[in-house]
N, C-alpha and C. Protein backbone atom coordinates (compact mmCIF):
# COMPACT_ATOMS: atom_id res chain seq x y z
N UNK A 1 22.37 -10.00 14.58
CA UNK A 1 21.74 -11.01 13.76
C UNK A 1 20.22 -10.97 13.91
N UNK A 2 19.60 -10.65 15.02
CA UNK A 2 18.62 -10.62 15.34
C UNK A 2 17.60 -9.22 14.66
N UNK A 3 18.59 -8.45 14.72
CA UNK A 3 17.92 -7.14 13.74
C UNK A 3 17.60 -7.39 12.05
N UNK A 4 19.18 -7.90 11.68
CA UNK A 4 18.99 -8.21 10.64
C UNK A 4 17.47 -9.35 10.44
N UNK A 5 16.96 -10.33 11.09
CA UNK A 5 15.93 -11.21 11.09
C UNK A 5 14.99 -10.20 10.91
N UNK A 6 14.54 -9.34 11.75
CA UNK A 6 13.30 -8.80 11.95
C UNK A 6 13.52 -7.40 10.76
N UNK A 7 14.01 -7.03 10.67
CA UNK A 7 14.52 -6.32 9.08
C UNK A 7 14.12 -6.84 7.96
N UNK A 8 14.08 -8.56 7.60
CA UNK A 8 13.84 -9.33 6.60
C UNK A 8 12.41 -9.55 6.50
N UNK A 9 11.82 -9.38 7.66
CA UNK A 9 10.19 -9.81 8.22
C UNK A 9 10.08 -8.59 7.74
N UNK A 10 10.24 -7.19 8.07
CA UNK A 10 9.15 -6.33 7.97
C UNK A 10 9.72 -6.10 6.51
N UNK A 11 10.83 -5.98 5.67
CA UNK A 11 10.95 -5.82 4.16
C UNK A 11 9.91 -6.69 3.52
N UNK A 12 9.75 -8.00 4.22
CA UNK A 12 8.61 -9.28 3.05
C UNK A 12 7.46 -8.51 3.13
N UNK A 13 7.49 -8.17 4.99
CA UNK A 13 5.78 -7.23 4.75
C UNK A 13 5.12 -6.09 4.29
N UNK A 14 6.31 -5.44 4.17
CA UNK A 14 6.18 -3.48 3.56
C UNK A 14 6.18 -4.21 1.90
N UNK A 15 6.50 -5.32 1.09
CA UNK A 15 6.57 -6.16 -0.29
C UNK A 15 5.05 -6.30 -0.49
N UNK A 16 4.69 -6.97 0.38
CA UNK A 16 3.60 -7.58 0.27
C UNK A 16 2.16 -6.19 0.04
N UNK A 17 2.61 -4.91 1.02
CA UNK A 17 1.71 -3.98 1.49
C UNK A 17 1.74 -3.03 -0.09
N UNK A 18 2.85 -3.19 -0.15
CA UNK A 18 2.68 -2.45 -1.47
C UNK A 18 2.26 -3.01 -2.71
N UNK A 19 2.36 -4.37 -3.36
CA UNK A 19 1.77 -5.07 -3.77
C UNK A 19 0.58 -5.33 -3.75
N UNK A 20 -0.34 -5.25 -2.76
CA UNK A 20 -1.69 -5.13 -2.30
C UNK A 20 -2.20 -3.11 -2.78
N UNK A 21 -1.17 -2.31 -2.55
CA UNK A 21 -1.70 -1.22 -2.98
C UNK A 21 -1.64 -1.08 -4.37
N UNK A 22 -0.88 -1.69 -5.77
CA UNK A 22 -0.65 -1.53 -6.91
C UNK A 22 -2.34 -2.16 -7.47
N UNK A 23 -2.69 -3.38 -6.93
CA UNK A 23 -3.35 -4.09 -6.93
C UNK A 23 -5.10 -3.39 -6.93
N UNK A 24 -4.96 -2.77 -6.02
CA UNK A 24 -6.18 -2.10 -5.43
C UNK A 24 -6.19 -0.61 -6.32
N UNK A 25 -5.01 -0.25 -6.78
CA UNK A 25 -5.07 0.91 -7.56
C UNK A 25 -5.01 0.50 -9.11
N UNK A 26 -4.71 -0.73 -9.30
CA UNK A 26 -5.18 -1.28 -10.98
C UNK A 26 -6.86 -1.51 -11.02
N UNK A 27 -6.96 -2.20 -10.19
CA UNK A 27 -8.83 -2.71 -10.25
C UNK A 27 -9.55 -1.37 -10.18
N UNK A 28 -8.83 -0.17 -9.25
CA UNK A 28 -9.76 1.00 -8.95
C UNK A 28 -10.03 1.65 -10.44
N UNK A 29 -8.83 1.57 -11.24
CA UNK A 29 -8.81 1.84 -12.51
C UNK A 29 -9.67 1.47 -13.56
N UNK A 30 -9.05 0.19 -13.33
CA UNK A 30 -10.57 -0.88 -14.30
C UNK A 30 -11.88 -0.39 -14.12
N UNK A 31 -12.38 -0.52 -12.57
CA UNK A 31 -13.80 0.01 -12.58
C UNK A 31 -13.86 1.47 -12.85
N UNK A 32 -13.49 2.54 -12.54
CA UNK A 32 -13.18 3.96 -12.90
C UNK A 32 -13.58 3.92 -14.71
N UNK A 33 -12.84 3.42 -15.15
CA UNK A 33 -12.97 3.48 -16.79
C UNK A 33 -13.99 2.22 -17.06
N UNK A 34 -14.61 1.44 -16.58
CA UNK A 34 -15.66 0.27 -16.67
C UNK A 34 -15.47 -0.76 -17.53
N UNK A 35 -13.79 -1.12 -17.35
CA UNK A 35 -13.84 -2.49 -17.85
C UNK A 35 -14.40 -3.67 -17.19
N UNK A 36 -14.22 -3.47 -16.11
CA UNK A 36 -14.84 -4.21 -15.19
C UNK A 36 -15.96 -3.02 -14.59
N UNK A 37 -16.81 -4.27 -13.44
CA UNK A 37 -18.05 -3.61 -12.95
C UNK A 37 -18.20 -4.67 -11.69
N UNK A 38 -18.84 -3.23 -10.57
CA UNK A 38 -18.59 -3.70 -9.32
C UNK A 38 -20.23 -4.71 -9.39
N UNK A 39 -21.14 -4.90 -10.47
CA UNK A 39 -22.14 -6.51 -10.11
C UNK A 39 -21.81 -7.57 -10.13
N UNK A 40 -20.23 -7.98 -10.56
CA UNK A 40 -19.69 -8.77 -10.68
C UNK A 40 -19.15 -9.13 -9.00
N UNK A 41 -19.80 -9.97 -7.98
CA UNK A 41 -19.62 -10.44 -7.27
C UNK A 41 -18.43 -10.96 -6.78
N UNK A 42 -17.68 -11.36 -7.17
CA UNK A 42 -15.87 -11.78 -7.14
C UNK A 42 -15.49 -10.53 -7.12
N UNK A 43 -15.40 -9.52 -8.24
CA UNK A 43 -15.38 -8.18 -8.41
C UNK A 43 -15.40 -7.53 -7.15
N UNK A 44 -16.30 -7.18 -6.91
CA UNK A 44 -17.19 -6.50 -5.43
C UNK A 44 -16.06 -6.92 -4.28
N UNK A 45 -15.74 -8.15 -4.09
CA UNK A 45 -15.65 -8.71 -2.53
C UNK A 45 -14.14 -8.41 -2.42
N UNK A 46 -13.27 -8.49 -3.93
CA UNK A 46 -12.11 -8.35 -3.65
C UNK A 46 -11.48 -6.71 -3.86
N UNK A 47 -12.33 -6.22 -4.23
CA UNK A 47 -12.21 -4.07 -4.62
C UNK A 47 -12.95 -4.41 -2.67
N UNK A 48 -13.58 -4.83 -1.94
CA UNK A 48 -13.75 -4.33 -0.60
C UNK A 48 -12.90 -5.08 0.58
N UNK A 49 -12.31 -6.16 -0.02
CA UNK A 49 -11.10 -6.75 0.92
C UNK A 49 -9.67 -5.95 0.54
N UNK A 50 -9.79 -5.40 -0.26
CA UNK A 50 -8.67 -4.73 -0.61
C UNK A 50 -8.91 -3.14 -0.02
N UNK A 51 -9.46 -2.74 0.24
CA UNK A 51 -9.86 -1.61 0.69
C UNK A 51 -10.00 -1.66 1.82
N UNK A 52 -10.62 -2.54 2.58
CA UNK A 52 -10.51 -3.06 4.50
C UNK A 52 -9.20 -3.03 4.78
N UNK A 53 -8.24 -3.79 3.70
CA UNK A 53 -6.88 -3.84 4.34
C UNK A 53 -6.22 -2.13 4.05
N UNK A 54 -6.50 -1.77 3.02
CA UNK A 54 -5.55 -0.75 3.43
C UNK A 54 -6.01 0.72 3.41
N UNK A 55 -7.39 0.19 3.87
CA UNK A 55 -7.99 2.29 4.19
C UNK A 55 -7.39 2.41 5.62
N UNK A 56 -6.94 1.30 6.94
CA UNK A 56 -6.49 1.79 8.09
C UNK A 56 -5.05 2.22 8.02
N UNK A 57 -4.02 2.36 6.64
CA UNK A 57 -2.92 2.55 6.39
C UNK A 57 -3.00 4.12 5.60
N UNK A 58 -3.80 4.13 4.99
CA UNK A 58 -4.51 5.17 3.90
C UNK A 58 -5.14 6.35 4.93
N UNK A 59 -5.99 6.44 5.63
CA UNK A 59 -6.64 7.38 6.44
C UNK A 59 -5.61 8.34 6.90
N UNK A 60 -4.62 8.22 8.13
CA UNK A 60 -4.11 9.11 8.41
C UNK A 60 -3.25 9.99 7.50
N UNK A 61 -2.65 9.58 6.55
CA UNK A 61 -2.08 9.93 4.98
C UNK A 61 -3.38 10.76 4.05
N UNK A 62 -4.18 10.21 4.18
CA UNK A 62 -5.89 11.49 3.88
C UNK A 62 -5.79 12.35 4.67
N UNK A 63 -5.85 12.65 5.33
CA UNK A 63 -6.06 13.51 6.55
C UNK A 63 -5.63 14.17 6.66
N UNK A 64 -4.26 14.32 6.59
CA UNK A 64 -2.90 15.34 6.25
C UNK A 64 -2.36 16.09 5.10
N UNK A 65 -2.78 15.13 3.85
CA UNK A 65 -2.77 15.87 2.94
C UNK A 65 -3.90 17.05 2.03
N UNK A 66 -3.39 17.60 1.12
CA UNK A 66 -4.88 18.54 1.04
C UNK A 66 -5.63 17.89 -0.15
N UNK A 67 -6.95 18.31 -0.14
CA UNK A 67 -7.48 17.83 -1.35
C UNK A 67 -7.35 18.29 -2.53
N UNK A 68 -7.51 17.03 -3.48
CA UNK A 68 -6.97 17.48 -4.54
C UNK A 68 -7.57 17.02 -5.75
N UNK A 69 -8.96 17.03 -5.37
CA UNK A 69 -9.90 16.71 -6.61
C UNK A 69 -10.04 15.16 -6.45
N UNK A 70 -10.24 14.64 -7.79
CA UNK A 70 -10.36 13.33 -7.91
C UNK A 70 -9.61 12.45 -8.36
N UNK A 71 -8.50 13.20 -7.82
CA UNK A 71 -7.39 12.23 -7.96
C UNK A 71 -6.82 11.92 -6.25
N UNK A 72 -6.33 10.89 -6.02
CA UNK A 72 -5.69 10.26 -5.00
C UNK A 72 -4.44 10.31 -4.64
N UNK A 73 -3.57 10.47 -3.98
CA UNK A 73 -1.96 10.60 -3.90
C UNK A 73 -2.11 9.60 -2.75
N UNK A 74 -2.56 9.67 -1.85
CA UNK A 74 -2.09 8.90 -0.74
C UNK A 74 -1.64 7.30 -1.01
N UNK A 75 -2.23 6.75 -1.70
CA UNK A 75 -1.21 5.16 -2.16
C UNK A 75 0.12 5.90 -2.90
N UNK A 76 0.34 6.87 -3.16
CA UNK A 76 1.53 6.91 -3.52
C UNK A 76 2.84 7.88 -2.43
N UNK A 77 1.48 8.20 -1.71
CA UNK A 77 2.71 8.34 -0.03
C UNK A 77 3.23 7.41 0.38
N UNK A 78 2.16 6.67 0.71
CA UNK A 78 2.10 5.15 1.30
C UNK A 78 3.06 4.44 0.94
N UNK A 79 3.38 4.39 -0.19
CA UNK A 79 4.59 3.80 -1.22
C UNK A 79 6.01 4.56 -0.94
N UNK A 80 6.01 5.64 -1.16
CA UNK A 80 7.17 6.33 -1.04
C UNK A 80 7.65 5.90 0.81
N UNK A 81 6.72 6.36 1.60
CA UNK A 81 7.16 6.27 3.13
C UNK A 81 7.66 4.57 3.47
N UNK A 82 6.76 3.79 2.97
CA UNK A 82 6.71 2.74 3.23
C UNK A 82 8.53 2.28 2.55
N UNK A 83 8.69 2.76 1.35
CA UNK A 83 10.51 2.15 0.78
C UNK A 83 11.42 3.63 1.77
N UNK A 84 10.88 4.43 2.24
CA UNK A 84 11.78 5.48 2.94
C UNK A 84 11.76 4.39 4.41
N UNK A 85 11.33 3.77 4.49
CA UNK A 85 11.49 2.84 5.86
C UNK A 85 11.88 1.51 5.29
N UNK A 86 12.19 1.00 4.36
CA UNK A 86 12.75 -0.10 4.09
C UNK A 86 14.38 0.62 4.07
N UNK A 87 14.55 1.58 3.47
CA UNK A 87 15.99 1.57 3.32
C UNK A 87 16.50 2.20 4.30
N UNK A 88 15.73 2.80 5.25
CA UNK A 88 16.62 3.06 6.67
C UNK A 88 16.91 1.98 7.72
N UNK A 89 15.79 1.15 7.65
CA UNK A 89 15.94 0.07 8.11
C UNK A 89 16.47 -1.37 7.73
N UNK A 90 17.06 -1.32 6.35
CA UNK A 90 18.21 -1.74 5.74
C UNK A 90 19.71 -1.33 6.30
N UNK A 91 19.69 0.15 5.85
CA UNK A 91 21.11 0.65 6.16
C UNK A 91 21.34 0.35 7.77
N UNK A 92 20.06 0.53 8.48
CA UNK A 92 20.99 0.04 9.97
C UNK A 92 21.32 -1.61 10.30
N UNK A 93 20.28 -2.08 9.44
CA UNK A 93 20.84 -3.61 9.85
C UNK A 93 21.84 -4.02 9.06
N UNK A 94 22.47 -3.41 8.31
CA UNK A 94 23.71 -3.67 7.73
C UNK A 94 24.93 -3.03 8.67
N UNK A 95 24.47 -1.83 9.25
CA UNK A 95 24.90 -1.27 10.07
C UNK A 95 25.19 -2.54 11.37
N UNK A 96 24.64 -2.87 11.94
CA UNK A 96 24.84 -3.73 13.24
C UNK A 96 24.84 -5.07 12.89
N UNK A 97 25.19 -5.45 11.80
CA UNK A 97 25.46 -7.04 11.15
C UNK A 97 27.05 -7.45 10.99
């Protein structure tokens, strides 16, 4: 029972982490194509709180992969690894429930 608990905690938080990366990769977009613009102060603070939180998740996922121009993959490692650990760590707490 206790697995299953802490199973439910880290699924809300791997929810939340990825949600924060869709987020940070829509706005990167917006400014990229300049619907928006980083003088916009609100703008600015939340494209760099969004980026504090998840360049220490993002870095080692850079690092490993090769470059590949100007395009980005690593939020979409991040994504993939991040549900490859929700559903292993599903199947075992169903496993010991």
């Amino acid at each position: 029972m206790l697995f299953f608990t802490l199973y439910q905690i880290i699924d809300y938080l791997v929810n939340i982490i990825v949600f924060i990366v869709i987020i940070q990769f829509v706005l990167s977009l917006l400014i990229a194509f300049n619907v928006i613009n980083t003088h916009n102060q609100f703008v600015a603070a939340v494209y760099q709180a969004l980026n504090a939180i998840l360049e220490p998740l993002l870095r080692p996922i850079r690092r490993f992969m090769p470059s590949t121009g100007a395009i980005d993959f690593s939020p979409m490692v991040l994504i993939i690894g991040l549900t490859v650990l929700q559903i292993i760590l599903g199947n075992l707490a169903r496993a010991y429930a």
